[in-house]
N, C-alpha and C. Protein backbone atom coordinates (compact mmCIF):
# COMPACT_ATOMS: atom_id res chain seq x y z
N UNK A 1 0.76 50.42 33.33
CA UNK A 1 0.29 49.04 33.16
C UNK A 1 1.42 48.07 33.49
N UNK A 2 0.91 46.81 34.16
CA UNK A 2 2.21 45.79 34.32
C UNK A 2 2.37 45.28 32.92
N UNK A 3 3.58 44.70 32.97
CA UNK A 3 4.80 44.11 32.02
C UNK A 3 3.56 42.85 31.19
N UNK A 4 3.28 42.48 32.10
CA UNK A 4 1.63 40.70 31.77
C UNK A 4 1.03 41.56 31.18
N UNK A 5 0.60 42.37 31.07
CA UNK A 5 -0.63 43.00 30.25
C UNK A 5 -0.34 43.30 28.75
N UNK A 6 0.58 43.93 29.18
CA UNK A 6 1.56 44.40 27.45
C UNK A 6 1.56 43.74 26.95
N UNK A 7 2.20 41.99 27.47
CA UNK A 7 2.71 40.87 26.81
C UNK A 7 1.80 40.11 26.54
N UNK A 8 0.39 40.33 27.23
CA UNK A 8 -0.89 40.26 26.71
C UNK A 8 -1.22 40.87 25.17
N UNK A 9 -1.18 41.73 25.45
CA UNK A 9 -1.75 42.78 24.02
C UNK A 9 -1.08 42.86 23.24
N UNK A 10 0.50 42.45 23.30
CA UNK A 10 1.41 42.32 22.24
C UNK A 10 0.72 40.48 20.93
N UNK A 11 0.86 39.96 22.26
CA UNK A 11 1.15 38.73 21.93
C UNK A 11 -0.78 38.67 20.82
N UNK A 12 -1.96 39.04 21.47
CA UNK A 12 -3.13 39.26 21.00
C UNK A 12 -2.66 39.93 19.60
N UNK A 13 -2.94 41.01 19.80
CA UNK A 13 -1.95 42.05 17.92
C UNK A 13 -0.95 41.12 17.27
N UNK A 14 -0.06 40.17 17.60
CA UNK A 14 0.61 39.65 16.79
C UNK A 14 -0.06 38.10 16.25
N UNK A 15 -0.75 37.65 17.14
CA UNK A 15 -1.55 36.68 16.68
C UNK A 15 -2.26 36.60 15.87
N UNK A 16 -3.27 37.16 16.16
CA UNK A 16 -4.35 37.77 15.46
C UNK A 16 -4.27 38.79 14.18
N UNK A 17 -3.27 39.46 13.81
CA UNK A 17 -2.57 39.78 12.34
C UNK A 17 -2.27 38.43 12.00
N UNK A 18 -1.14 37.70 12.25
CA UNK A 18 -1.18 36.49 11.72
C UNK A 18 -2.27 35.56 11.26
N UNK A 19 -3.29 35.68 12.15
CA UNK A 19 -4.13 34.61 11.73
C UNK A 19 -5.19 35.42 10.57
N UNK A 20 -5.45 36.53 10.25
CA UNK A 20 -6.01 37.34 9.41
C UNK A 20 -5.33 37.05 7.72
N UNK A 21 -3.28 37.46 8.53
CA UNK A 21 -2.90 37.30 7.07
C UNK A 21 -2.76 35.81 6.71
N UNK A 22 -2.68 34.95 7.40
CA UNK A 22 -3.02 33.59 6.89
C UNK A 22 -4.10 33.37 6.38
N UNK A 23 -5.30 33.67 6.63
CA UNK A 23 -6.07 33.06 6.35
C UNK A 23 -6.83 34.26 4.98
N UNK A 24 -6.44 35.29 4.75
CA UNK A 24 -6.40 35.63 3.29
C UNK A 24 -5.67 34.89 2.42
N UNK A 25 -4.60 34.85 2.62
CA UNK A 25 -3.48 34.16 1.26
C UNK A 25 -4.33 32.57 1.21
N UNK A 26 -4.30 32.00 2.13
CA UNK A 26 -5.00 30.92 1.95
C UNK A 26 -6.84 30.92 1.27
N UNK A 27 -7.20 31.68 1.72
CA UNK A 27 -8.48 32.04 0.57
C UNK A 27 -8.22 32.79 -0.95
N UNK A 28 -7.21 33.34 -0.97
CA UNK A 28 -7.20 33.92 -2.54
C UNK A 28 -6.49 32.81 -3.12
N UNK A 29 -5.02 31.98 -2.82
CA UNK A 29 -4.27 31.09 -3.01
C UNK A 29 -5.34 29.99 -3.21
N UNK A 30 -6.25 29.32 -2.26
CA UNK A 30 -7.04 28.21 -2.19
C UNK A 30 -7.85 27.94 -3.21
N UNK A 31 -8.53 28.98 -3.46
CA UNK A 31 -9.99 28.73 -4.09
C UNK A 31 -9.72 28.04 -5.82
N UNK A 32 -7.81 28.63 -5.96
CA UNK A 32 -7.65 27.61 -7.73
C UNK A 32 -7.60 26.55 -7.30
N UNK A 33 -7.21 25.99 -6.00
CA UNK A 33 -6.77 24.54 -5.71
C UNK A 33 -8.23 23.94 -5.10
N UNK A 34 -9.09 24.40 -4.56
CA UNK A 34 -10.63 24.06 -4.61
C UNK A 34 -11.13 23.94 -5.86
N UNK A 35 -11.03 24.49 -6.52
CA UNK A 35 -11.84 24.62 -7.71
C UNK A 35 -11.39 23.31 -8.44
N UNK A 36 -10.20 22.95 -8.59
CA UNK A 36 -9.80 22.11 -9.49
C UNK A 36 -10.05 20.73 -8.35
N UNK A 37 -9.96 20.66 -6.86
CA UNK A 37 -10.21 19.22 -5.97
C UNK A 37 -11.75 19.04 -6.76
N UNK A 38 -12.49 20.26 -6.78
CA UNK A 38 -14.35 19.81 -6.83
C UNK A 38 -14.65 19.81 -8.40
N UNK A 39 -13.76 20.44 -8.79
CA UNK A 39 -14.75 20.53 -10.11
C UNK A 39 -15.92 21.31 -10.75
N UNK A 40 -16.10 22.28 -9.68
CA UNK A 40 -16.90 23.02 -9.83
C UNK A 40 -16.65 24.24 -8.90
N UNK A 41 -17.25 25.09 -9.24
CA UNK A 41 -16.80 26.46 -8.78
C UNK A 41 -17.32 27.20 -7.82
N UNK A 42 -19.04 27.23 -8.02
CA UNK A 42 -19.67 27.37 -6.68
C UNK A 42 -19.39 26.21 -5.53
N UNK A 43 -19.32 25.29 -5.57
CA UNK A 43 -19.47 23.99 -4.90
C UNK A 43 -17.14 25.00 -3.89
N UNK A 44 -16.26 24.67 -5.18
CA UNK A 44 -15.25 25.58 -4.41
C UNK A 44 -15.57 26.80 -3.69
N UNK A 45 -16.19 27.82 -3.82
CA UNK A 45 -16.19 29.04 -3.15
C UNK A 45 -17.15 28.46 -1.73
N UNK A 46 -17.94 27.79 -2.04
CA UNK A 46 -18.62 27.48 -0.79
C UNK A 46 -17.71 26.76 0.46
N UNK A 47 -17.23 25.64 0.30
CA UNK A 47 -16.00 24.67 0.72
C UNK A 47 -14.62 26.17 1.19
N UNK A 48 -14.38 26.99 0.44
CA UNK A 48 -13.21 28.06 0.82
C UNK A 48 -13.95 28.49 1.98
N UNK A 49 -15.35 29.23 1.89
CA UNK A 49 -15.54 30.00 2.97
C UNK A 49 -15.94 29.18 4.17
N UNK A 50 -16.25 28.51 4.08
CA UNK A 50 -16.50 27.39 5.35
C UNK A 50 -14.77 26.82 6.23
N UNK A 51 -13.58 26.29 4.94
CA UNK A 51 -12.43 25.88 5.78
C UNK A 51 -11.84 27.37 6.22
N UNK A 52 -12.37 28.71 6.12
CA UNK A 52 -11.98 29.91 6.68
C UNK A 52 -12.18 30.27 7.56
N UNK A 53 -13.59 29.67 7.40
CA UNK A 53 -14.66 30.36 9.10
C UNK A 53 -14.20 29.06 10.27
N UNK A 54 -14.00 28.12 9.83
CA UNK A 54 -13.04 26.65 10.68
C UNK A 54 -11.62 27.41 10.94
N UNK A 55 -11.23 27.98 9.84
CA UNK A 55 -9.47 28.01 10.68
C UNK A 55 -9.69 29.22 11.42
N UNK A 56 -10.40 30.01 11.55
CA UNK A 56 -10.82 31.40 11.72
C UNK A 56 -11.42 31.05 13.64
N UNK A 57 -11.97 30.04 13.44
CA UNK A 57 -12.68 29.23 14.92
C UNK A 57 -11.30 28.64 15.58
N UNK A 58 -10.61 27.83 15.00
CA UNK A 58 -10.10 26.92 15.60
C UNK A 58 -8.70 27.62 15.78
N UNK A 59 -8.31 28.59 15.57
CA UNK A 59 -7.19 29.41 15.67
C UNK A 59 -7.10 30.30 16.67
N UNK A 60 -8.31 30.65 16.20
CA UNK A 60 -8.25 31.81 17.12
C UNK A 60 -8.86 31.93 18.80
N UNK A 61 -9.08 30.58 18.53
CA UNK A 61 -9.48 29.47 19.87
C UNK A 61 -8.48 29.20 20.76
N UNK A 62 -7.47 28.57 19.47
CA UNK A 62 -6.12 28.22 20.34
C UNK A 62 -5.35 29.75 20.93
N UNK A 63 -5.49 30.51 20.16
CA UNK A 63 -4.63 31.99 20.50
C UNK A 63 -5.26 32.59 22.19
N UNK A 64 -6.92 31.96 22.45
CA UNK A 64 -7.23 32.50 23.31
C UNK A 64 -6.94 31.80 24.94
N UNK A 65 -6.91 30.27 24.58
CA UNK A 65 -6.98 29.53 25.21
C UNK A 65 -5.47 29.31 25.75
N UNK A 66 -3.95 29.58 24.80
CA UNK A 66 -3.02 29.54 24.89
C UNK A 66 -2.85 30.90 25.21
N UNK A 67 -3.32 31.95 25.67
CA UNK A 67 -2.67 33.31 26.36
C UNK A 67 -2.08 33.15 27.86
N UNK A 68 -3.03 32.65 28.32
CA UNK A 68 -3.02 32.54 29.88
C UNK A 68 -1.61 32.31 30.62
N UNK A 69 -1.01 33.00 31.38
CA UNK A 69 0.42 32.58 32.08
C UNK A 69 0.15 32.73 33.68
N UNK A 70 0.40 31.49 34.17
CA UNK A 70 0.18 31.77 35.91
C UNK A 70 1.52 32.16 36.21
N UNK A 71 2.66 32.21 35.98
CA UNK A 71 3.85 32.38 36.62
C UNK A 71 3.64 34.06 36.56
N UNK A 72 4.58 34.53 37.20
CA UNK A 72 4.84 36.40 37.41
C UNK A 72 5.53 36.43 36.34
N UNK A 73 5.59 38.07 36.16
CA UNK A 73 6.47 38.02 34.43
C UNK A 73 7.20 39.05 35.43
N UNK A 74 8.39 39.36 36.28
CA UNK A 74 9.05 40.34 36.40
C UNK A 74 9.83 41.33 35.98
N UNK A 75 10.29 40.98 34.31
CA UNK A 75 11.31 41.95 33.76
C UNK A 75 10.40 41.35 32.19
N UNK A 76 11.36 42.75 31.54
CA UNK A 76 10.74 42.58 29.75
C UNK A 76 11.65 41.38 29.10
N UNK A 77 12.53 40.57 29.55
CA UNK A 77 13.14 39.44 28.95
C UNK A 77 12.45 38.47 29.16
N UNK A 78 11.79 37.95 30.05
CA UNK A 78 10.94 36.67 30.77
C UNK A 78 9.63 37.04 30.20
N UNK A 79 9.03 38.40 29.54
CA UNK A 79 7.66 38.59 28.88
C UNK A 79 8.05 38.36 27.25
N UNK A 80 9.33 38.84 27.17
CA UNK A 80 9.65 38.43 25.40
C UNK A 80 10.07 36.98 25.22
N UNK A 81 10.27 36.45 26.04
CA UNK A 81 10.53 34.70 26.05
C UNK A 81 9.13 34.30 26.02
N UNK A 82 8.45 34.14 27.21
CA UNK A 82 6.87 33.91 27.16
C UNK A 82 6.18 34.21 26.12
N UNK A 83 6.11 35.40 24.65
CA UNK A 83 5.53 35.77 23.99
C UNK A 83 6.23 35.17 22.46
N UNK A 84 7.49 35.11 22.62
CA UNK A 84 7.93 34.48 21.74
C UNK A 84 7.57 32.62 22.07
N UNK A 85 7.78 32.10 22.92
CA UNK A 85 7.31 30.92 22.79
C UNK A 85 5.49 30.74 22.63
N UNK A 86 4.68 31.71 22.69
CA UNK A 86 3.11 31.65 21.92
C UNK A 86 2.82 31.66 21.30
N UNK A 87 3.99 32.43 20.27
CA UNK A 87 3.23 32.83 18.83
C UNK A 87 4.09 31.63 18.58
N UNK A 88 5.31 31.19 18.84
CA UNK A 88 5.56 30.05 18.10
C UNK A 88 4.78 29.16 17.55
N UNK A 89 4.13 28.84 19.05
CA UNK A 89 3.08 27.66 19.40
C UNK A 89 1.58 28.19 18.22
N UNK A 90 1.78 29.53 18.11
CA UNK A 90 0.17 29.70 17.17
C UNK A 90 0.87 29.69 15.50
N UNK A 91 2.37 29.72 15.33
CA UNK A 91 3.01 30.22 13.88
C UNK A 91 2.40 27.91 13.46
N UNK A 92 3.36 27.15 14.24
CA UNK A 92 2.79 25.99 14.54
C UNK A 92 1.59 25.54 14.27
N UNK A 93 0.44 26.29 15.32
CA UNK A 93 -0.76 25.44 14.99
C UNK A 93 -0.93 26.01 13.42
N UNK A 94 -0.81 26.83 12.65
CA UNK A 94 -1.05 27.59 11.77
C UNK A 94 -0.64 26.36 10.92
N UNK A 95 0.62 26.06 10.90
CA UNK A 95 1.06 25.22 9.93
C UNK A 95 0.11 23.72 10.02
N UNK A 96 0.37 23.54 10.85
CA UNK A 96 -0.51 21.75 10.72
C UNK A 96 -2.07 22.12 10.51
N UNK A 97 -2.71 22.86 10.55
CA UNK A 97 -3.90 23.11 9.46
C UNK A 97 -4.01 23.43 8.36
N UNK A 98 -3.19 24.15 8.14
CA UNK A 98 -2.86 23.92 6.53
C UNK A 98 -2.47 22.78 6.06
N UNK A 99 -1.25 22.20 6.60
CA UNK A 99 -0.70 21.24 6.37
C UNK A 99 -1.99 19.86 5.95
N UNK A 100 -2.69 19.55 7.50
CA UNK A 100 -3.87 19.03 7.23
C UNK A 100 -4.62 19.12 6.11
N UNK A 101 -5.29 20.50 5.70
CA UNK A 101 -5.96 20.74 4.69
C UNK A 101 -5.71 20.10 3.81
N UNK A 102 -4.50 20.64 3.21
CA UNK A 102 -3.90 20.43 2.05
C UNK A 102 -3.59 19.22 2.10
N UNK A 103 -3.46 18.23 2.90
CA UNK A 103 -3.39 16.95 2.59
C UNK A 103 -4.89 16.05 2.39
N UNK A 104 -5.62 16.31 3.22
CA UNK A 104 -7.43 15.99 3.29
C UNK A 104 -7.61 16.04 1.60
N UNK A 105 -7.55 17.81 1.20
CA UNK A 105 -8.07 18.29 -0.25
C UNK A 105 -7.48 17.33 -1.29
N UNK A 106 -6.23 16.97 -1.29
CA UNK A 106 -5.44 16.23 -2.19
C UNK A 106 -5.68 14.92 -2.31
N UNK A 107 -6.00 14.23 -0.82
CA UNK A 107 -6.59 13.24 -1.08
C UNK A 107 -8.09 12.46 -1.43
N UNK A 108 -8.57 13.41 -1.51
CA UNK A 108 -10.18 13.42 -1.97
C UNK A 108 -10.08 13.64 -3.82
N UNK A 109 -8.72 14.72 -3.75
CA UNK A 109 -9.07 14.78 -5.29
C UNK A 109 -8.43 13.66 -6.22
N UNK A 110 -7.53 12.88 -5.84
CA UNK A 110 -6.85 11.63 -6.60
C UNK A 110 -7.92 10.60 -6.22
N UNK A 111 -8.70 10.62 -5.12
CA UNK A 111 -9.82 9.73 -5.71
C UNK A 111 -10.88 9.68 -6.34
N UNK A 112 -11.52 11.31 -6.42
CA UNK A 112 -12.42 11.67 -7.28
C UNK A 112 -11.85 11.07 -8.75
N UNK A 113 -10.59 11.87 -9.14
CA UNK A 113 -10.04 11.49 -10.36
C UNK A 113 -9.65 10.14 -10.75
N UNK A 114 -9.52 9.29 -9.61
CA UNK A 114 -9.44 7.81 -9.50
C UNK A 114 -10.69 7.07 -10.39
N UNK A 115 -11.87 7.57 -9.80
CA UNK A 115 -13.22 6.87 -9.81
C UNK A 115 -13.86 7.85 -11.33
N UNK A 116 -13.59 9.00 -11.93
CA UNK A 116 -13.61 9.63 -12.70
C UNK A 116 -13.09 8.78 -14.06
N UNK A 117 -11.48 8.10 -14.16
CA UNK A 117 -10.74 7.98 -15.34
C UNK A 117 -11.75 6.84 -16.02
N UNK A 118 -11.17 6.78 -17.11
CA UNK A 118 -11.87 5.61 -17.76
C UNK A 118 -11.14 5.22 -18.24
N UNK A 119 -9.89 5.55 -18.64
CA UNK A 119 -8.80 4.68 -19.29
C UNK A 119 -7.73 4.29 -18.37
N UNK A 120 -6.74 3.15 -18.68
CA UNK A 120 -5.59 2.72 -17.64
C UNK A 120 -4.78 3.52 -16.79
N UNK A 121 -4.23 3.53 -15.92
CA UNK A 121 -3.94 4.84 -15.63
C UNK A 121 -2.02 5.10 -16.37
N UNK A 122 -1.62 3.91 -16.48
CA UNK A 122 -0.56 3.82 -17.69
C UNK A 122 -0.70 3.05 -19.08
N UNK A 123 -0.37 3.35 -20.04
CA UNK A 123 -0.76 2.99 -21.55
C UNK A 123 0.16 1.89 -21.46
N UNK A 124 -0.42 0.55 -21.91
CA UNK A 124 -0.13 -0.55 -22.58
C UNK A 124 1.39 -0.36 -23.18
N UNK A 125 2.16 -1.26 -22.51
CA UNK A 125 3.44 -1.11 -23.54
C UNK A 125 3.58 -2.56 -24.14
N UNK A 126 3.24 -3.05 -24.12
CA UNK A 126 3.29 -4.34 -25.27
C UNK A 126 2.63 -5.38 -25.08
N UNK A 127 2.41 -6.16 -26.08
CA UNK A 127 1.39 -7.67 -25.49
C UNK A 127 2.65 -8.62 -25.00
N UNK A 128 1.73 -9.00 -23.99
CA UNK A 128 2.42 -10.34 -23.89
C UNK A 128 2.63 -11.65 -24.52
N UNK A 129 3.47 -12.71 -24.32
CA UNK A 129 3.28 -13.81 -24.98
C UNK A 129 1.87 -14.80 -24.94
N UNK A 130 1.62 -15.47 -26.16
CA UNK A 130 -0.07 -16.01 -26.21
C UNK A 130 1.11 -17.60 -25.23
N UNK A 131 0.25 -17.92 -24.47
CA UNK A 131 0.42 -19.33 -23.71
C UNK A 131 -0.68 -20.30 -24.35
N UNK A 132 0.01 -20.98 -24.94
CA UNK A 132 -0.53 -22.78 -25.47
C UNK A 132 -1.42 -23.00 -24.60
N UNK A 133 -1.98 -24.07 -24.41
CA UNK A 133 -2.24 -25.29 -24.22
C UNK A 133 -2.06 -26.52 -23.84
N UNK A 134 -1.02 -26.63 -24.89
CA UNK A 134 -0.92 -27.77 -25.17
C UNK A 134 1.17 -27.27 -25.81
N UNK A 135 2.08 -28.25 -25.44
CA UNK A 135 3.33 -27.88 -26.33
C UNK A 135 3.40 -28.12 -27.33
N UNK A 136 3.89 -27.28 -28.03
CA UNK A 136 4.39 -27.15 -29.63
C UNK A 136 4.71 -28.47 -29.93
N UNK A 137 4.39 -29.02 -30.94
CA UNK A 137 4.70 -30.52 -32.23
C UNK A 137 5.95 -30.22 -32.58
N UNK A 138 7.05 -30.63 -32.57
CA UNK A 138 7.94 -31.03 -33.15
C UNK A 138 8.09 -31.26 -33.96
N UNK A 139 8.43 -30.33 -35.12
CA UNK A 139 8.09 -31.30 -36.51
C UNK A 139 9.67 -31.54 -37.20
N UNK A 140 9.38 -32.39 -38.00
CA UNK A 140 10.76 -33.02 -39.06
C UNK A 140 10.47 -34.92 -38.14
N UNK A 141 10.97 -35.50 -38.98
CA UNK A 141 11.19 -37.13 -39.14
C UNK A 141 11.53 -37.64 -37.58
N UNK A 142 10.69 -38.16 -37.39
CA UNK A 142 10.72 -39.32 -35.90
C UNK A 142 10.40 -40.59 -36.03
N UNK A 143 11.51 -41.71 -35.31
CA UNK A 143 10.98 -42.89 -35.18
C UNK A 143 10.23 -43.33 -33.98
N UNK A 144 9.97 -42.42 -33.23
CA UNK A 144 9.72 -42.81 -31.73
C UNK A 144 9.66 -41.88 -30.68
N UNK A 145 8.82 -42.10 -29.78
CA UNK A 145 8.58 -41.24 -28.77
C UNK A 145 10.42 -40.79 -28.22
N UNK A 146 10.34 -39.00 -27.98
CA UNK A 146 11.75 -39.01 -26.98
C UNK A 146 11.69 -39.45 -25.56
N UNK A 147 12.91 -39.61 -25.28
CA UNK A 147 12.56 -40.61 -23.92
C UNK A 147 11.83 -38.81 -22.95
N UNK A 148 11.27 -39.83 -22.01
CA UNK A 148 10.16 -38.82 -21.38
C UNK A 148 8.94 -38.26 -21.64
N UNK A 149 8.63 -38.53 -22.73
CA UNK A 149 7.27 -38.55 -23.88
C UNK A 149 6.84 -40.04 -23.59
N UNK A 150 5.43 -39.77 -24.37
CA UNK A 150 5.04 -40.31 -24.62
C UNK A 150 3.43 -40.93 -23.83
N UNK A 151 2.86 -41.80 -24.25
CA UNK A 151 1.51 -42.46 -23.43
C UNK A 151 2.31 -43.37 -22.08
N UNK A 152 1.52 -43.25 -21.23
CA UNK A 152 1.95 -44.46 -19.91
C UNK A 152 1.23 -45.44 -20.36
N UNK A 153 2.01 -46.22 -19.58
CA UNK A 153 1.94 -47.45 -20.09
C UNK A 153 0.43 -48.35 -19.99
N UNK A 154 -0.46 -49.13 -20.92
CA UNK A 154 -1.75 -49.43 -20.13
C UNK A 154 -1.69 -50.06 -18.80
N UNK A 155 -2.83 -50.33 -18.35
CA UNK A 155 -3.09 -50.51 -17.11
C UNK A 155 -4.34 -51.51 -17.21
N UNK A 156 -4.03 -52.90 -16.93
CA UNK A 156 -4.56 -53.75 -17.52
C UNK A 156 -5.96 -53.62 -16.33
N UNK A 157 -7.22 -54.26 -17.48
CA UNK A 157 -8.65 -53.79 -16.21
C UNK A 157 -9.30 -52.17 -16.28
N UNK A 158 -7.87 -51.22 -16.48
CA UNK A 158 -8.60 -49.64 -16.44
C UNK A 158 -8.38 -49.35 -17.42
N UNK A 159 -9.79 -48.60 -18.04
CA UNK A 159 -9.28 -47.81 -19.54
C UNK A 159 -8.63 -46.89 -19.72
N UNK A 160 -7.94 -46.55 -20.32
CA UNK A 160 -6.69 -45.45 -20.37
C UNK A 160 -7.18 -44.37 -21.02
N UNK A 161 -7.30 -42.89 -20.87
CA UNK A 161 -7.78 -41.88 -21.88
C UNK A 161 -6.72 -41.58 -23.06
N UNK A 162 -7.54 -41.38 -23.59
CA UNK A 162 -6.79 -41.81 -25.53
C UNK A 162 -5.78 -39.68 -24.82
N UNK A 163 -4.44 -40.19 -25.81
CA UNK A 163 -3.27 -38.96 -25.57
C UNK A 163 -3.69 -37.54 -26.22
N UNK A 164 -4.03 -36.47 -25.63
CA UNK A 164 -4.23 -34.99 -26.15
C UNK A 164 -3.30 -35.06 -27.80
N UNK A 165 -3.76 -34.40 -28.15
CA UNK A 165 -3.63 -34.12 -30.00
C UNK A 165 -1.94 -33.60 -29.79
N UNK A 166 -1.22 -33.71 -30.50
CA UNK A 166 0.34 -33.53 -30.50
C UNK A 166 1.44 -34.01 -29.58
N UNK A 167 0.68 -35.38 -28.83
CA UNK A 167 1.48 -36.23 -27.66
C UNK A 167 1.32 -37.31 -27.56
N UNK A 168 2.34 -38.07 -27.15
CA UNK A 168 1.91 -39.93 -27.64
C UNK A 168 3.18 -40.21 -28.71
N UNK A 169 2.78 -41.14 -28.64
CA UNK A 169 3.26 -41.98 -30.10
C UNK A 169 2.98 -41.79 -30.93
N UNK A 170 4.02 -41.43 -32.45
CA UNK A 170 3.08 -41.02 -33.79
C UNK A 170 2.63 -42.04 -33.63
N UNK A 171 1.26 -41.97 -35.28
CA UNK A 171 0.94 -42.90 -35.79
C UNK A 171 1.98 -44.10 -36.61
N UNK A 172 1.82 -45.42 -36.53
CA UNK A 172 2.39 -46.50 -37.21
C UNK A 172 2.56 -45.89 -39.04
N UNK A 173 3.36 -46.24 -39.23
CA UNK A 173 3.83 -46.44 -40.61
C UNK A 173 3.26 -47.43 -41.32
N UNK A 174 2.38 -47.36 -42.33
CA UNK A 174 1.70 -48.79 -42.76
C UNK A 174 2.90 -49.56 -43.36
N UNK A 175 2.66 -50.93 -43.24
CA UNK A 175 3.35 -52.03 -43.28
C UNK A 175 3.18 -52.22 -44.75
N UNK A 176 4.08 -52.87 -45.81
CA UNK A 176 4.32 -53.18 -46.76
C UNK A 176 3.21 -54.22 -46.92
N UNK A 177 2.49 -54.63 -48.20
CA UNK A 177 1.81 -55.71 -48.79
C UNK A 177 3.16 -57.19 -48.34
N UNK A 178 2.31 -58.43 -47.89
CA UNK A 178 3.01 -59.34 -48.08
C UNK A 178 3.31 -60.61 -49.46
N UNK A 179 4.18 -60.83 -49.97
CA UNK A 179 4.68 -61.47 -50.96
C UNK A 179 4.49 -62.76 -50.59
């Protein structure tokens, strides 16, 4: 047999173990991390065997589609270069579907659990301050507005709105009886 054929059937047997033992560990490994994205267990085993029979398609797609070499393979160094750069390319696709997966699954399940919580997703660490209204009264003995207080001045012709409760001018001091 030529040197291309071997490096054919090598490269096929090493792929294709790979994509077998990947895609066990990833179904026995998967199905706790399904189970806990769905919440349910049939609903996981169903979802496992389906992203299996997908990586199982789409892998072994690429392994077939990526065999092909038009150049001559003349010696066993230029067929172990060629075969080592395929499976790279399939060790690769291997990873970014998982990779994928596992990012898809993760993000479906922080929003399930998103739309799931019912409480904050961090606990209250203290109240805040209550905000007035209106500023605090000043209290103890005044003769008079402080400068910057107080009512503006009237406005002869327009009626003036009477001053919010704790602003203005106190009230007058009643005046002594006259003698």
């Amino acid at each position: 047999m030529d040197i291309k054929v071997w490096m054919y059937l090598v490269y096929l047997a090493v792929s294709i173990g790979l994509t077998v033992w990947v895609a066990r560990a990833l179904t026995r490994n998967g199905l706790v991390f399904l189970d806990e994205v769905f919440a349910d267990e049939r609903l996981a085993r169903a979802v496992n065997n389906l992203l299996v029979v997908g990586f199982y398609l789409l892998n072994l797609g690429y392994v077939t589609v990526a065999m092909r070499h038009s150049g001559s393979v003349g010696s066993t160094s230029v067929a172990m270069e060629e075969l080592s750069l395929k499976i790279g390319l399939v060790l690769l696709v291997l990873g970014a579907l998982h990779f994928f997966n596992v990012f898809a699954l993760g993000r479906y399940r922080r929003n399930r659990l998103r739309q799931l919580a019912t409480h904050p997703p961090l606990a209250p660490v203290g109240r805040l301050p209550m905000q007035h209204a209106y500023p605090p009264v000043p209290h103890g003995p005044r003769t008079g507005p402080a400068p910057g207080q107080g009512n503006p001045p009237a406005v002869p012709g327009q009626g003036n709105p009477p001053a919010a409760p704790g602003q203005g001018n106190p009230p007058a001091a009643p005046t002594p009886p006259a003698r």
